[in-house]
PDB file of N, CA and C in Angstrom:
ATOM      1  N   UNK A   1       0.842  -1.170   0.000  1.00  0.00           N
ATOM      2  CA  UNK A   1       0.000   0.000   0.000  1.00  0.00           C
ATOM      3  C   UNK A   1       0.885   1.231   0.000  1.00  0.00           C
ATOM      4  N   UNK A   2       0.460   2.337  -1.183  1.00  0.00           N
ATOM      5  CA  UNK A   2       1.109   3.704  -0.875  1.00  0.00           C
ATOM      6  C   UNK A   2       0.200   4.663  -0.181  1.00  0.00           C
ATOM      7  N   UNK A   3       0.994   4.935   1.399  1.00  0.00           N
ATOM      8  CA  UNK A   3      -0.436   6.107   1.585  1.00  0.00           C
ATOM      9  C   UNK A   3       0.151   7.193   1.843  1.00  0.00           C
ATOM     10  N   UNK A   4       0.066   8.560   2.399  1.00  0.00           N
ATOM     11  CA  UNK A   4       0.428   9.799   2.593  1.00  0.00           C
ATOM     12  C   UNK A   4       0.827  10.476   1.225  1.00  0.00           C
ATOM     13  N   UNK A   5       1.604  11.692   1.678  1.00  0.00           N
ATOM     14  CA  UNK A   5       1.646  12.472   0.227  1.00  0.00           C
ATOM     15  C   UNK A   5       2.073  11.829  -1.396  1.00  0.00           C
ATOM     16  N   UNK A   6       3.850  11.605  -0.658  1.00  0.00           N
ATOM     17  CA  UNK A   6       3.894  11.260  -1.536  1.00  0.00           C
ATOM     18  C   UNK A   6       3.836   9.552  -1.933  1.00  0.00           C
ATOM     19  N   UNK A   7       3.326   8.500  -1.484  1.00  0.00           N
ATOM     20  CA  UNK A   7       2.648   7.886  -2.097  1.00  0.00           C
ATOM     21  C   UNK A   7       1.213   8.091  -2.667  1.00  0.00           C
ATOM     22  N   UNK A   8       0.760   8.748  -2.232  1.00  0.00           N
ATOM     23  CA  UNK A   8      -0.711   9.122  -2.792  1.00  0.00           C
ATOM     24  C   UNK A   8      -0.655  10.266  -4.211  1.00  0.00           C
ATOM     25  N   UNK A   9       0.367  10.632  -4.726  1.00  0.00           N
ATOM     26  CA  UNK A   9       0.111  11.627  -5.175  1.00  0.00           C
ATOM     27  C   UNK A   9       1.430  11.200  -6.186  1.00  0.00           C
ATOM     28  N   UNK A  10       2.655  10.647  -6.438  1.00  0.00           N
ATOM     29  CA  UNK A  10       3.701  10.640  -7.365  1.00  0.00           C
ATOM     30  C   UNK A  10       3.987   9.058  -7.462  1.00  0.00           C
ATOM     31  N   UNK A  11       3.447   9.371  -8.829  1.00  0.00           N
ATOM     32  CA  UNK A  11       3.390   8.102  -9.883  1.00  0.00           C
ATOM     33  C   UNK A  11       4.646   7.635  -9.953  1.00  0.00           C
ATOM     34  N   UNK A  12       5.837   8.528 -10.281  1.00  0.00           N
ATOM     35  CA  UNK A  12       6.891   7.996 -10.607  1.00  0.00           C
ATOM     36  C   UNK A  12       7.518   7.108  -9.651  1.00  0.00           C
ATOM     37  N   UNK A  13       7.111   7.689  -8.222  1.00  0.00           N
ATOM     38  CA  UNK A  13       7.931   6.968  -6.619  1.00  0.00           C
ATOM     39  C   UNK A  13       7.283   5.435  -6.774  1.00  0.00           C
ATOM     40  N   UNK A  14       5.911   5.671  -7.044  1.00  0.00           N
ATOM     41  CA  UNK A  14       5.084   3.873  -6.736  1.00  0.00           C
ATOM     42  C   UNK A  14       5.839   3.485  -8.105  1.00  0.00           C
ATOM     43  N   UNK A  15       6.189   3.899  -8.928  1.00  0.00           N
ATOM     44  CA  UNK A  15       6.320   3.051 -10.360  1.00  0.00           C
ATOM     45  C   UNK A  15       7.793   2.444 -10.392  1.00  0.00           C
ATOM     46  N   UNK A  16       8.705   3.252  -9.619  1.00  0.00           N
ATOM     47  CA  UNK A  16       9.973   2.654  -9.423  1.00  0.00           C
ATOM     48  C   UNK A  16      10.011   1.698  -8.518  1.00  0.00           C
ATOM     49  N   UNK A  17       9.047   1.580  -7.159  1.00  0.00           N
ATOM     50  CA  UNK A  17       8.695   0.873  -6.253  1.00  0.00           C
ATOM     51  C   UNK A  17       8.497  -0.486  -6.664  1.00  0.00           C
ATOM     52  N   UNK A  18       7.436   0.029  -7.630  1.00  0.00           N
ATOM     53  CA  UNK A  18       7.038  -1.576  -7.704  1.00  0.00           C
ATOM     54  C   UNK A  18       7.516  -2.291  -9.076  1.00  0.00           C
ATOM     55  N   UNK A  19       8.133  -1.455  -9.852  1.00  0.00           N
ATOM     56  CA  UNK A  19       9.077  -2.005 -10.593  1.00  0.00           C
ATOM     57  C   UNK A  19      10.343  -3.014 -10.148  1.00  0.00           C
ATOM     58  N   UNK A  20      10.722  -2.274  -8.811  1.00  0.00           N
ATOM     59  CA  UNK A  20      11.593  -3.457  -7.953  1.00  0.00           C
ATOM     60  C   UNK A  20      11.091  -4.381  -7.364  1.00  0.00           C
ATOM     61  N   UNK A  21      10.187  -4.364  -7.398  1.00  0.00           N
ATOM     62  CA  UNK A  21       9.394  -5.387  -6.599  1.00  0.00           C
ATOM     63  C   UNK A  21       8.638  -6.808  -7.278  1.00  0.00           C
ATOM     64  N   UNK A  22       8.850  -6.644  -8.445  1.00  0.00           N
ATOM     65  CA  UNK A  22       8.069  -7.722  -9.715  1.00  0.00           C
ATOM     66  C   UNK A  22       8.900  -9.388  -8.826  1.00  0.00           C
ATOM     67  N   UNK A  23      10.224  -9.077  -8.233  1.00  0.00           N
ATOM     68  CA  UNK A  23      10.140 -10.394  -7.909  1.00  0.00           C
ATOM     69  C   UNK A  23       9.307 -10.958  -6.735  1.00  0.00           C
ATOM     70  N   UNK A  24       8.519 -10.109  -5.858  1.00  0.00           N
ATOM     71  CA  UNK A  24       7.706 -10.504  -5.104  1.00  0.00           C
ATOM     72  C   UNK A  24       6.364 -10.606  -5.900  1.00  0.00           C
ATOM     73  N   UNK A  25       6.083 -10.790  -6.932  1.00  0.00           N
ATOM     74  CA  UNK A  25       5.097 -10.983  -7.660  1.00  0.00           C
ATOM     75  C   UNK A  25       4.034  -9.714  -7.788  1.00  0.00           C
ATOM     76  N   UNK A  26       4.572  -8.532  -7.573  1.00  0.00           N
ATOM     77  CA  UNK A  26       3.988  -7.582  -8.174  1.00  0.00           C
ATOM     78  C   UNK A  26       4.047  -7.370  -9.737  1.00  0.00           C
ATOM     79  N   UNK A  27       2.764  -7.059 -10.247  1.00  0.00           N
ATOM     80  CA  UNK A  27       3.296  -6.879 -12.131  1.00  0.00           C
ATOM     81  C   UNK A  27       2.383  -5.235 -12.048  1.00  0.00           C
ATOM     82  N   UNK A  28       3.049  -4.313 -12.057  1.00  0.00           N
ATOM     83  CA  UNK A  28       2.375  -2.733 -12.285  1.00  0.00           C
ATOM     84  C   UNK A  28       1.527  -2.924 -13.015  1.00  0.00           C
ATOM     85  N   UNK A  29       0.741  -1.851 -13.010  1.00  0.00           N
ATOM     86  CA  UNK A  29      -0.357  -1.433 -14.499  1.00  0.00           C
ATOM     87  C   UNK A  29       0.177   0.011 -14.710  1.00  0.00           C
ATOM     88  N   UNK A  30       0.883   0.373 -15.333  1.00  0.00           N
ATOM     89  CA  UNK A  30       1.622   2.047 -15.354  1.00  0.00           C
ATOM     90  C   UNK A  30       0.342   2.620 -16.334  1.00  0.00           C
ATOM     91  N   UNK A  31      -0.416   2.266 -16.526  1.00  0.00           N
ATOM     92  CA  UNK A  31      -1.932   2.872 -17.093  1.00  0.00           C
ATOM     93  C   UNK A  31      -2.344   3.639 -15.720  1.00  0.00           C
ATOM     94  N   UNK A  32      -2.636   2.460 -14.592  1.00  0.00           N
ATOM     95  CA  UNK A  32      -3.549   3.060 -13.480  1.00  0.00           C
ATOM     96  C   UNK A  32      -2.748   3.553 -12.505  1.00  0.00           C
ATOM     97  N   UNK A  33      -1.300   3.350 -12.505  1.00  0.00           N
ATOM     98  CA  UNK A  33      -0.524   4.239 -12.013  1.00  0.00           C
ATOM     99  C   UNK A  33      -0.532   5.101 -12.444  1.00  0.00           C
ATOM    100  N   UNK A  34      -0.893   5.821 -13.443  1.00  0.00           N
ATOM    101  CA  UNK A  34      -0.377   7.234 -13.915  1.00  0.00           C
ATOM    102  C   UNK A  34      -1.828   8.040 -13.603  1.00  0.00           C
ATOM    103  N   UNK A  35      -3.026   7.059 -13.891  1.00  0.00           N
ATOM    104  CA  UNK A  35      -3.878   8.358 -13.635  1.00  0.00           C
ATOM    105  C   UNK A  35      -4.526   7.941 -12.368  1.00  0.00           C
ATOM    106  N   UNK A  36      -5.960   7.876 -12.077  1.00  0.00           N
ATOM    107  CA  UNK A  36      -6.603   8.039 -10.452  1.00  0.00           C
ATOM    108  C   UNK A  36      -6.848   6.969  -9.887  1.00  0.00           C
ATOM    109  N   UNK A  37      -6.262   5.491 -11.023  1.00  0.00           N
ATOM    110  CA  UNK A  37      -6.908   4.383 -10.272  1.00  0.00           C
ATOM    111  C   UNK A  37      -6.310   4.010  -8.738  1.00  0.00           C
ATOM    112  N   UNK A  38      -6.450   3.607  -8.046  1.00  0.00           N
ATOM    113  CA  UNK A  38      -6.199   3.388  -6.774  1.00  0.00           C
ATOM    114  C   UNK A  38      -5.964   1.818  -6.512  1.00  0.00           C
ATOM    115  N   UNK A  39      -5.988   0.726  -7.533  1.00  0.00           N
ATOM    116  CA  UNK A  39      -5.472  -0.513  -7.818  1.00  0.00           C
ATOM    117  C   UNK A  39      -4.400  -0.143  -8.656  1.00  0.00           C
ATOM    118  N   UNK A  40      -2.945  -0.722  -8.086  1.00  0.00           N
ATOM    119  CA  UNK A  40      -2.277  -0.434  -9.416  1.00  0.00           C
ATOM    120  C   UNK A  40      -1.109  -1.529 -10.046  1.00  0.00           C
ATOM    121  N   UNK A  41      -1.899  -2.083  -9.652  1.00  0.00           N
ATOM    122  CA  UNK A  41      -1.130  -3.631 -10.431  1.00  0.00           C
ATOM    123  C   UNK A  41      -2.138  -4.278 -11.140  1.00  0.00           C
ATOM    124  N   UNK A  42      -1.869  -5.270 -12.126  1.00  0.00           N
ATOM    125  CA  UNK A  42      -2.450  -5.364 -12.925  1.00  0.00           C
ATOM    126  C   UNK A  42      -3.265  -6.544 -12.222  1.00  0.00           C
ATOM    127  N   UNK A  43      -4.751  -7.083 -13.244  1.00  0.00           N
ATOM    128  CA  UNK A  43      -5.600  -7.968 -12.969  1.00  0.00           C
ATOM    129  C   UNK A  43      -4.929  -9.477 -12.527  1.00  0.00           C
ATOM    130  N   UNK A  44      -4.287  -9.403 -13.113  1.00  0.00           N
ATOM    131  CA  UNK A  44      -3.349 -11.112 -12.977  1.00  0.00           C
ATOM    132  C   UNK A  44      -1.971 -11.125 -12.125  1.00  0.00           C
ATOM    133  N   UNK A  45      -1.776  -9.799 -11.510  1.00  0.00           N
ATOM    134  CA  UNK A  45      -0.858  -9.452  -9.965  1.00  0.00           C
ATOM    135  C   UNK A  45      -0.640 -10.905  -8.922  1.00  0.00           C
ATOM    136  N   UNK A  46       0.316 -11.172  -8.606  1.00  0.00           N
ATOM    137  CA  UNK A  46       0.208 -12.296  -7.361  1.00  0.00           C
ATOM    138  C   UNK A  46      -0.423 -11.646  -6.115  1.00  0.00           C
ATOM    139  N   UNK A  47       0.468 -10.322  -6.589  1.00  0.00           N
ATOM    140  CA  UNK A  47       0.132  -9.413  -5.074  1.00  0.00           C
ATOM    141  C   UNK A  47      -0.434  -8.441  -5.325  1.00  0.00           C
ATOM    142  N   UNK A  48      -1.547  -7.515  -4.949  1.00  0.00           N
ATOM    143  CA  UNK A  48      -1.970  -6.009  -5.376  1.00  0.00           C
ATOM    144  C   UNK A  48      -1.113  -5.425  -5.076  1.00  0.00           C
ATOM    145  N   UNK A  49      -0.669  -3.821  -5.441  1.00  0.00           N
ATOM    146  CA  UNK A  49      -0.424  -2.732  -4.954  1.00  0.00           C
ATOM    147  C   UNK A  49      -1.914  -1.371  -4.544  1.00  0.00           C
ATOM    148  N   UNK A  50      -2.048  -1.053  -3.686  1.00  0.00           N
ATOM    149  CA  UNK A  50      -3.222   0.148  -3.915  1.00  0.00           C
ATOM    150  C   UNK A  50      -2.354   1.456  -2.956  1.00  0.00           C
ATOM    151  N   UNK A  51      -3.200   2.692  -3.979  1.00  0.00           N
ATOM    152  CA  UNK A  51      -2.784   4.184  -3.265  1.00  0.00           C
ATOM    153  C   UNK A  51      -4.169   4.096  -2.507  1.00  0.00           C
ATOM    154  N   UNK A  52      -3.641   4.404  -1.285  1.00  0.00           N
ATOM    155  CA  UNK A  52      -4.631   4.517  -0.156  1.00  0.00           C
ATOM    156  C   UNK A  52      -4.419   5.900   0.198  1.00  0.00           C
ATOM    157  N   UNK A  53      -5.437   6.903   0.454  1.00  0.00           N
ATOM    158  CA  UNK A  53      -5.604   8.264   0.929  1.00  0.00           C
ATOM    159  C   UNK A  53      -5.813   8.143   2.361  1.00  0.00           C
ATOM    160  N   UNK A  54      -5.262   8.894   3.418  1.00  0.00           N
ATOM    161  CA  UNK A  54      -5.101   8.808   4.240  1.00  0.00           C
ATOM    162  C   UNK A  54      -4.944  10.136   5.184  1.00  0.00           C
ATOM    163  N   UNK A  55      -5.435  10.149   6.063  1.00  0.00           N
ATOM    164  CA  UNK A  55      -5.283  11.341   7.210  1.00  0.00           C
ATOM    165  C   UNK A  55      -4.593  11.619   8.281  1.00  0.00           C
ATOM    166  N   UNK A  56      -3.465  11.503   8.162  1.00  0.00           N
ATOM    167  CA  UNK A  56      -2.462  11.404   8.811  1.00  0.00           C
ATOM    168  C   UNK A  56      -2.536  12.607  10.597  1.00  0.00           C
ATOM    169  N   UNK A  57      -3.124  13.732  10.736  1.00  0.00           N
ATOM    170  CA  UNK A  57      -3.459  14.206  11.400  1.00  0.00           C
ATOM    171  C   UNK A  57      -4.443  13.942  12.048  1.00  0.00           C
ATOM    172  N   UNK A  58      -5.101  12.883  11.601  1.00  0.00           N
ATOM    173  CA  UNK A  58      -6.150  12.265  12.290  1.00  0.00           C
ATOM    174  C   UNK A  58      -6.116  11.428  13.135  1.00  0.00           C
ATOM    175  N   UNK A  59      -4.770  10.679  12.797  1.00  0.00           N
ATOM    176  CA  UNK A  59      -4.628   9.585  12.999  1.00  0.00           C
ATOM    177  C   UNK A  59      -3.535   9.578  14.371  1.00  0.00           C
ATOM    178  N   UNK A  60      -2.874  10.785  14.298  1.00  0.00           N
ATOM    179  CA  UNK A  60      -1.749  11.611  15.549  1.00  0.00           C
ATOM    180  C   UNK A  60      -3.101  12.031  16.386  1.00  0.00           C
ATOM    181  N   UNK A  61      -3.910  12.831  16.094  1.00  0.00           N
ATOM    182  CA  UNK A  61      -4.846  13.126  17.092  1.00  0.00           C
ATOM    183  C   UNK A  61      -5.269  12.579  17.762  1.00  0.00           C
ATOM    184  N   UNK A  62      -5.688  11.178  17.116  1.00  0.00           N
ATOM    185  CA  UNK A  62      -6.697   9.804  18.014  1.00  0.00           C
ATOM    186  C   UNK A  62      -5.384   9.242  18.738  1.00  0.00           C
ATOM    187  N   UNK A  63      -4.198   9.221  18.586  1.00  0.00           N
ATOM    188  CA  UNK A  63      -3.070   8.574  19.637  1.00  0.00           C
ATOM    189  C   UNK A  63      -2.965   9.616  20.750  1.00  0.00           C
ATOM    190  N   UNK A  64      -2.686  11.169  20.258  1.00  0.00           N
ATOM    191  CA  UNK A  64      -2.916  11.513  21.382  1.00  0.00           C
ATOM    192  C   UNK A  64      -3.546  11.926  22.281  1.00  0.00           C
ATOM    193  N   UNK A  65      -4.609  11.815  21.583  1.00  0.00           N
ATOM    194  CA  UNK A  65      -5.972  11.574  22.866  1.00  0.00           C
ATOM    195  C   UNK A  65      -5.948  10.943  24.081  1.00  0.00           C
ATOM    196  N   UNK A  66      -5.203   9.555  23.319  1.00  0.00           N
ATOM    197  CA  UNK A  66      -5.303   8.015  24.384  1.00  0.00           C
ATOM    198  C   UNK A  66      -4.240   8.004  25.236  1.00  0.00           C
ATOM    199  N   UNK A  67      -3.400   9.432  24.808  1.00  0.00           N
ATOM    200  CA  UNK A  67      -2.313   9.414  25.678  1.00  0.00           C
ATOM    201  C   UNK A  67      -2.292  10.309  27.249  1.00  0.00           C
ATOM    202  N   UNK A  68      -3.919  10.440  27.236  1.00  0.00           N
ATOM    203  CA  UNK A  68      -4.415  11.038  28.426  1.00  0.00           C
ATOM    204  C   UNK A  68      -4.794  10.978  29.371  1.00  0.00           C
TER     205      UNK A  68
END
């Protein structure tokens, strides 16, 4: 999974990513990497890749809540 900025947002970072990664049975789709899909390995992938959007200030807030 790519989440925060720049996985969520630069094609080129996930595309080199998972270009190294084909021996763990990732196979890209540089189609749905490049534009909004949010699957981005292809249909016949061993493994998915997905850009996950994420709230990162949200997610510091709810820890430090619990830290009270």
């Amino acid at each position: 999974m790519f989440t925060g900025g720049i996985g969520e947002h630069s094609a080129a970072v996930r595309g080199g990513v998972l270009d190294g990664l084909g021996w763990l049975g990732f196979a890209p789709d540089a189609t749905a990497n490049a534009g909004d899909g949010r699957l981005l390995t292809l249909p016949a992938s061993a493994r998915p890749a997905h850009a996950i959007a994420t709230d990162e200030e949200a997610v510091i807030a709810c820890h430090t809540f619990a830290l009270r």
